[in-house]
Protein backbone atom coordinates (compact mmCIF):
# COMPACT_ATOMS: atom_id res chain seq x y z
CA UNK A 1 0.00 0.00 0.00
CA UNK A 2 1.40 4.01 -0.74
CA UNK A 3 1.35 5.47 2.19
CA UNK A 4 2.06 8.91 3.17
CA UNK A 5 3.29 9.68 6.61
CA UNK A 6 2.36 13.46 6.62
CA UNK A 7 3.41 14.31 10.63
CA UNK A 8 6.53 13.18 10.06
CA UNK A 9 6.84 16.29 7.45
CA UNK A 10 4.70 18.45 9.59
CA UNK A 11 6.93 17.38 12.75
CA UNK A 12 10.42 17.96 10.42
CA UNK A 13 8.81 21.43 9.59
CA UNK A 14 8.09 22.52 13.00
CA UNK A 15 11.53 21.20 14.54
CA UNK A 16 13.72 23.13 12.49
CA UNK A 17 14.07 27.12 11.40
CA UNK A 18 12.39 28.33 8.69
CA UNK A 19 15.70 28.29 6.47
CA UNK A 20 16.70 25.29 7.97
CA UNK A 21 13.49 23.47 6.50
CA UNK A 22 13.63 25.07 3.37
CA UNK A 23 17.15 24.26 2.54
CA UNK A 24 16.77 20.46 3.57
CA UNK A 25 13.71 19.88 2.16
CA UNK A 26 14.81 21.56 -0.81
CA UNK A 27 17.82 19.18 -1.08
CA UNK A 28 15.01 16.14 -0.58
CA UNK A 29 13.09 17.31 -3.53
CA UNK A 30 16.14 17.27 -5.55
CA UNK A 31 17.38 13.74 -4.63
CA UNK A 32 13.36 12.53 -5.00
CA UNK A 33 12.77 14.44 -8.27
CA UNK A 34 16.15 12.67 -10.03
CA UNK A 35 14.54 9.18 -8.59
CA UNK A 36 11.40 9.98 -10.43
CA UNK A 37 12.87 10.90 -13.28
CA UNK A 38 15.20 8.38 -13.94
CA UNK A 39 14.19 5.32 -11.68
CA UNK A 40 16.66 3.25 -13.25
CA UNK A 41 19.64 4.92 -12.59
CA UNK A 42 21.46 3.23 -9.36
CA UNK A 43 22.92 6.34 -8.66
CA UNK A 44 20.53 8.60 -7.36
CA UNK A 45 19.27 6.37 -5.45
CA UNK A 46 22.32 6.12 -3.28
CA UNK A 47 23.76 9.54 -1.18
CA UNK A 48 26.77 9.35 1.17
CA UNK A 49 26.54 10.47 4.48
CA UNK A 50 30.02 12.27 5.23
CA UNK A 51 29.02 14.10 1.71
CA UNK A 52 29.40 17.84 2.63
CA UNK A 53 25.89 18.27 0.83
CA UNK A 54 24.23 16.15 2.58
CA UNK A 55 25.56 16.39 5.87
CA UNK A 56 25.73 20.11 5.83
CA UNK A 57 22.26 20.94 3.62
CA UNK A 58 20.41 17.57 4.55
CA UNK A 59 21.27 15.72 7.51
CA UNK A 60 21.94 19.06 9.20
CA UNK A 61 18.06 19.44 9.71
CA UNK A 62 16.61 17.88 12.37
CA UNK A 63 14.98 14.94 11.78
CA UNK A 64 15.17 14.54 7.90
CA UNK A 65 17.56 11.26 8.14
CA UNK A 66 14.02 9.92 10.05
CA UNK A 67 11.69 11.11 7.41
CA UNK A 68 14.25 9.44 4.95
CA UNK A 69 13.60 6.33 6.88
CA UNK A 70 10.35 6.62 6.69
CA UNK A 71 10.13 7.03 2.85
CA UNK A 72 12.27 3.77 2.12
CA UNK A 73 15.79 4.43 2.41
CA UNK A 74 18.22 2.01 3.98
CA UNK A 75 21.41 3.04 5.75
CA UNK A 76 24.11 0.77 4.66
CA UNK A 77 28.36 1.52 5.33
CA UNK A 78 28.43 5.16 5.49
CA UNK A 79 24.99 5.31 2.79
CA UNK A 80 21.71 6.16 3.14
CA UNK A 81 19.94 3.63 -0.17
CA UNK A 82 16.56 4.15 -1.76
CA UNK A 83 15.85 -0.16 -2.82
CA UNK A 84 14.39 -0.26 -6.16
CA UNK A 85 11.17 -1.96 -4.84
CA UNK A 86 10.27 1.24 -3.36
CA UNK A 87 7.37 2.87 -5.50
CA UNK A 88 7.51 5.47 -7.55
CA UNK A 89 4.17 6.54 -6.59
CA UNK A 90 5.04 7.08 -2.90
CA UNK A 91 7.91 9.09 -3.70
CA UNK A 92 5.31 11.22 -5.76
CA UNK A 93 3.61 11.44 -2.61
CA UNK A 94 6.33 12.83 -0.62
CA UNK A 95 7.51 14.93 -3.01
CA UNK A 96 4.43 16.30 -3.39
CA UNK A 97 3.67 17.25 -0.21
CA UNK A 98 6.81 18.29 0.92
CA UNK A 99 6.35 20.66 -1.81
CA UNK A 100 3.53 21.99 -0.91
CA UNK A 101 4.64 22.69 3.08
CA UNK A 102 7.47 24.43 1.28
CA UNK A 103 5.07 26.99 -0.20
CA UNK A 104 2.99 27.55 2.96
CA UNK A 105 6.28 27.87 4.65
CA UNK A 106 7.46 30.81 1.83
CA UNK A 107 3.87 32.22 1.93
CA UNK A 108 2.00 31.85 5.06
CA UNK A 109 -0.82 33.47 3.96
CA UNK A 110 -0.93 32.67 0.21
CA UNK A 111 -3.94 29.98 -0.47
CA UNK A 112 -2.87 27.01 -2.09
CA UNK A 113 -3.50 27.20 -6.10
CA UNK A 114 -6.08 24.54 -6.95
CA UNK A 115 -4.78 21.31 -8.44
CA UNK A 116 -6.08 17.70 -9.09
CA UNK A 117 -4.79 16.83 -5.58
CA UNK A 118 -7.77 18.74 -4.37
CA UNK A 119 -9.46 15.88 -3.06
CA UNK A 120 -6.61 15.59 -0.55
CA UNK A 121 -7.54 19.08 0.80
CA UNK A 122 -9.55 17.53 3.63
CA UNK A 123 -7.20 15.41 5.18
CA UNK A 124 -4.39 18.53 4.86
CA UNK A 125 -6.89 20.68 6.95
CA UNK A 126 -7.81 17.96 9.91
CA UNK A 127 -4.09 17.72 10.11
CA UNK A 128 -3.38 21.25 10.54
CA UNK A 129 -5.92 21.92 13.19
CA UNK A 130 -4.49 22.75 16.64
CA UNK A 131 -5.45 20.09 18.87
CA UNK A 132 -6.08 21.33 22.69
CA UNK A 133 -4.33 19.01 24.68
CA UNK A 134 -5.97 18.88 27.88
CA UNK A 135 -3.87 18.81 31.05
CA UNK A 136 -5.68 16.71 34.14
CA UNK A 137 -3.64 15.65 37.46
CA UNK A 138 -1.59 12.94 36.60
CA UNK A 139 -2.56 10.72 39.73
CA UNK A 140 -1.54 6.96 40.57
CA UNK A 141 -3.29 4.38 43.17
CA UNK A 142 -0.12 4.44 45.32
CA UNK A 143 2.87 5.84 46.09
CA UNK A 144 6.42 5.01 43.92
CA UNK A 145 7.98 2.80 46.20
CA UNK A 146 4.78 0.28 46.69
CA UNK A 147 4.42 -0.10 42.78
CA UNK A 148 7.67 -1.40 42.84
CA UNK A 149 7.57 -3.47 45.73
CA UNK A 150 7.86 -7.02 45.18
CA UNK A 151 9.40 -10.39 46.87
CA UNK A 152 13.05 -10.63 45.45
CA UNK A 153 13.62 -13.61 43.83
CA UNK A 154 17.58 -13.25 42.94
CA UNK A 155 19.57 -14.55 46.01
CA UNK A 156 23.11 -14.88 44.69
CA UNK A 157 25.04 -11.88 44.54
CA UNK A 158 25.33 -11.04 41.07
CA UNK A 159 25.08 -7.52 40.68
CA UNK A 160 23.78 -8.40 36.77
CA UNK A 161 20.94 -10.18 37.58
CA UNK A 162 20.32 -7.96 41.06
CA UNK A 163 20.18 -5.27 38.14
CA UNK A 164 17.79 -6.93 36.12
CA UNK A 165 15.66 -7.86 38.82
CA UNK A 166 15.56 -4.13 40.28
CA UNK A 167 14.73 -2.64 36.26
CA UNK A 168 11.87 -5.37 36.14
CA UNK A 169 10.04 -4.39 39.06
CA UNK A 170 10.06 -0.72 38.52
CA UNK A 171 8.89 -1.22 35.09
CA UNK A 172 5.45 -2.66 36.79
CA UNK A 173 4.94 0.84 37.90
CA UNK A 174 3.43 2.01 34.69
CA UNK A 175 1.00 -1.22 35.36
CA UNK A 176 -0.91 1.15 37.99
CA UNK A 177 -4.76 1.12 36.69
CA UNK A 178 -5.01 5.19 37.95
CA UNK A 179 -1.97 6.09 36.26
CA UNK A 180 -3.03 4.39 32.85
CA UNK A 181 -6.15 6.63 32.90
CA UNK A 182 -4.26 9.56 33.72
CA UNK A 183 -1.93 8.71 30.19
CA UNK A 184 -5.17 8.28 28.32
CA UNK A 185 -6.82 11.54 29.29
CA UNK A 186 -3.95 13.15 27.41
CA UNK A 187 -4.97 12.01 24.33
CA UNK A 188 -7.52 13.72 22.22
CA UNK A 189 -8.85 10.04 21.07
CA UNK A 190 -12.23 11.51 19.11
CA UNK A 191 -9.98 13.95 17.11
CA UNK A 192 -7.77 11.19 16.41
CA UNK A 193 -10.61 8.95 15.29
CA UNK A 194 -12.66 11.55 13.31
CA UNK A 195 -8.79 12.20 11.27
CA UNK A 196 -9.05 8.82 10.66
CA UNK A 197 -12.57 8.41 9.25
CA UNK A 198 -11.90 11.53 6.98
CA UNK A 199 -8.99 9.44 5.33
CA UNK A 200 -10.82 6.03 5.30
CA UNK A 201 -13.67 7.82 3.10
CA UNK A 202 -11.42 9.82 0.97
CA UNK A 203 -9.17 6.73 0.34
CA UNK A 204 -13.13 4.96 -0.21
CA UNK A 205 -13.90 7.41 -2.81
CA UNK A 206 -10.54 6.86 -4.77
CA UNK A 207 -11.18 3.22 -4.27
CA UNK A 208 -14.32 3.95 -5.67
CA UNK A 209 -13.12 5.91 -8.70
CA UNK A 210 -10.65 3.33 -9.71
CA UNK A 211 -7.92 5.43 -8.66
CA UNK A 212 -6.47 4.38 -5.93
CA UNK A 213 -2.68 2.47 -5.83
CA UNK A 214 -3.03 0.24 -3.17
CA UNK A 215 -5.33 -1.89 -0.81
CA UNK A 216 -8.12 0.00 1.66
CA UNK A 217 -6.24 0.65 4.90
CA UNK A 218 -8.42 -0.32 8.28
CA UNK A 219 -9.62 2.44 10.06
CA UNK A 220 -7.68 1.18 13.58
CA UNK A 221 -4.55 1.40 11.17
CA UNK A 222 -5.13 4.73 10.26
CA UNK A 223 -6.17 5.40 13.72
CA UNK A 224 -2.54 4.53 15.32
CA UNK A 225 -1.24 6.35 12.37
CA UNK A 226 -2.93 9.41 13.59
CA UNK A 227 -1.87 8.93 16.90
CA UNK A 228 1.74 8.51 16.15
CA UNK A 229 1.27 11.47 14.51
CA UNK A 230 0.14 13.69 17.16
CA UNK A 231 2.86 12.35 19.73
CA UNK A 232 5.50 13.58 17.71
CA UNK A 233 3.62 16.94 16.28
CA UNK A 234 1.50 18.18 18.48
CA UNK A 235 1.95 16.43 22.31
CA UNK A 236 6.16 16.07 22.26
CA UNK A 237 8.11 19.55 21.47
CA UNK A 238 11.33 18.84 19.75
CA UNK A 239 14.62 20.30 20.92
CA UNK A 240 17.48 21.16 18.68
């Protein structure tokens, strides 16, 4: 299925300075754009990371060698590869988009010219809304030291396994029922759903028109999507 991770642009955007975005983005769109061209050639599809280009233009902005990840590339002694079974028509995708948060980015408040990608428009707009994160009293059923009480079990005095032991029981903290409620009252679940349902019936309506590349995602799919999303956009702040 083409997919197109759009937070992870949105997220690369927002984490780096305005020139900072442009000028790596700008040096994606030229590696993509040869790749589309010319599919074939082995070459572009290969960059080198100590490549003063790259490092200096592209790597240099804060989480681009993640969205390059996410697109297909491999890294591979000292490379970051683009395999050939990677789609075209993803690529496209990327491209695409990246192009157009380029031009909001250059023009705030230009509108977007109208194009045949119009019947994305929806999905751009639910993803741009600001979500309120709400902020209740993180509370837990007891106090630190109970949730990780338990009997020990390691006798011998290995300080390994005496390690091990200790890490497992504190990990059982997070396992407090009050706590886990508290963790999912910070997350805007409706919003997250109703993103979801707008791109399970546009993908349904290019499905529908015969012009969809791909199989019909489920909606929990594009539901974890979203929320992955908003984690790394919207909830976590990223520091330079």
């Amino acid at each position: 299925m083409t997919t197109l991770n759009e937070s992870l642009v949105i997220a690369l955007e927002r984490s780096n300075g305005r020139d900072s975005f442009l000028t790596g983005a700008e040096t994606l769109l030229r590696l993509l754009d040869n790749i589309i061209r010319d599919p074939q050639n082995g070459k572009f599809r290969t960059v080198r990371l100590e490549n003063k280009t790259i490092k200096e233009k592209l790597l240099a902005c804060s989480g681009m060698k993640q969205l390059m990840l996410e697109i297909g590339y491999v890294e591979v002694n000292g490379t970051l590869s683009l395999p050939s079974n990677v789609v075209i028509a993803k690529l496209r995708k990327y491209r695409d988009f990246i192009a157009e948060r380029m031009e909001l980015c250059k023009n705030p408040g230009a509108a977007k010219p109208s194009t045949s990608k119009d019947v994305q428009q929806p999905l751009l707009e639910a993803k741009e809304r600001v979500v309120s994160v709400p902020r209740p009293t993180i509370r837990a059923g007891s106090a630190f030291q109970k949730r990780i009480a338990f009997p020990k079990i390691v006798c011998a005095r290995n300080a390994l396994l005496q390690q091990l032991e200790l890490l497992s029981d504190q990990v059982m903290q997070y396992e407090d029922e009050e706590l886990l409620e508290s963790g999912r009252n910070l997350v805007p679940l409706e919003t997250l759903k109703t993103r979801a349902m707008e791109k399970l019936r546009q993908v349904q309506k290019l499905v529908k028109a015969g012009t969809f590349d791909g199989e019909e995602p489920w909606l929990e799919d594009l539901i974890l999507e979203e929320l992955v999303g908003w984690f790394k956009a919207d909830f976590f702040r990223w520091v330079n």
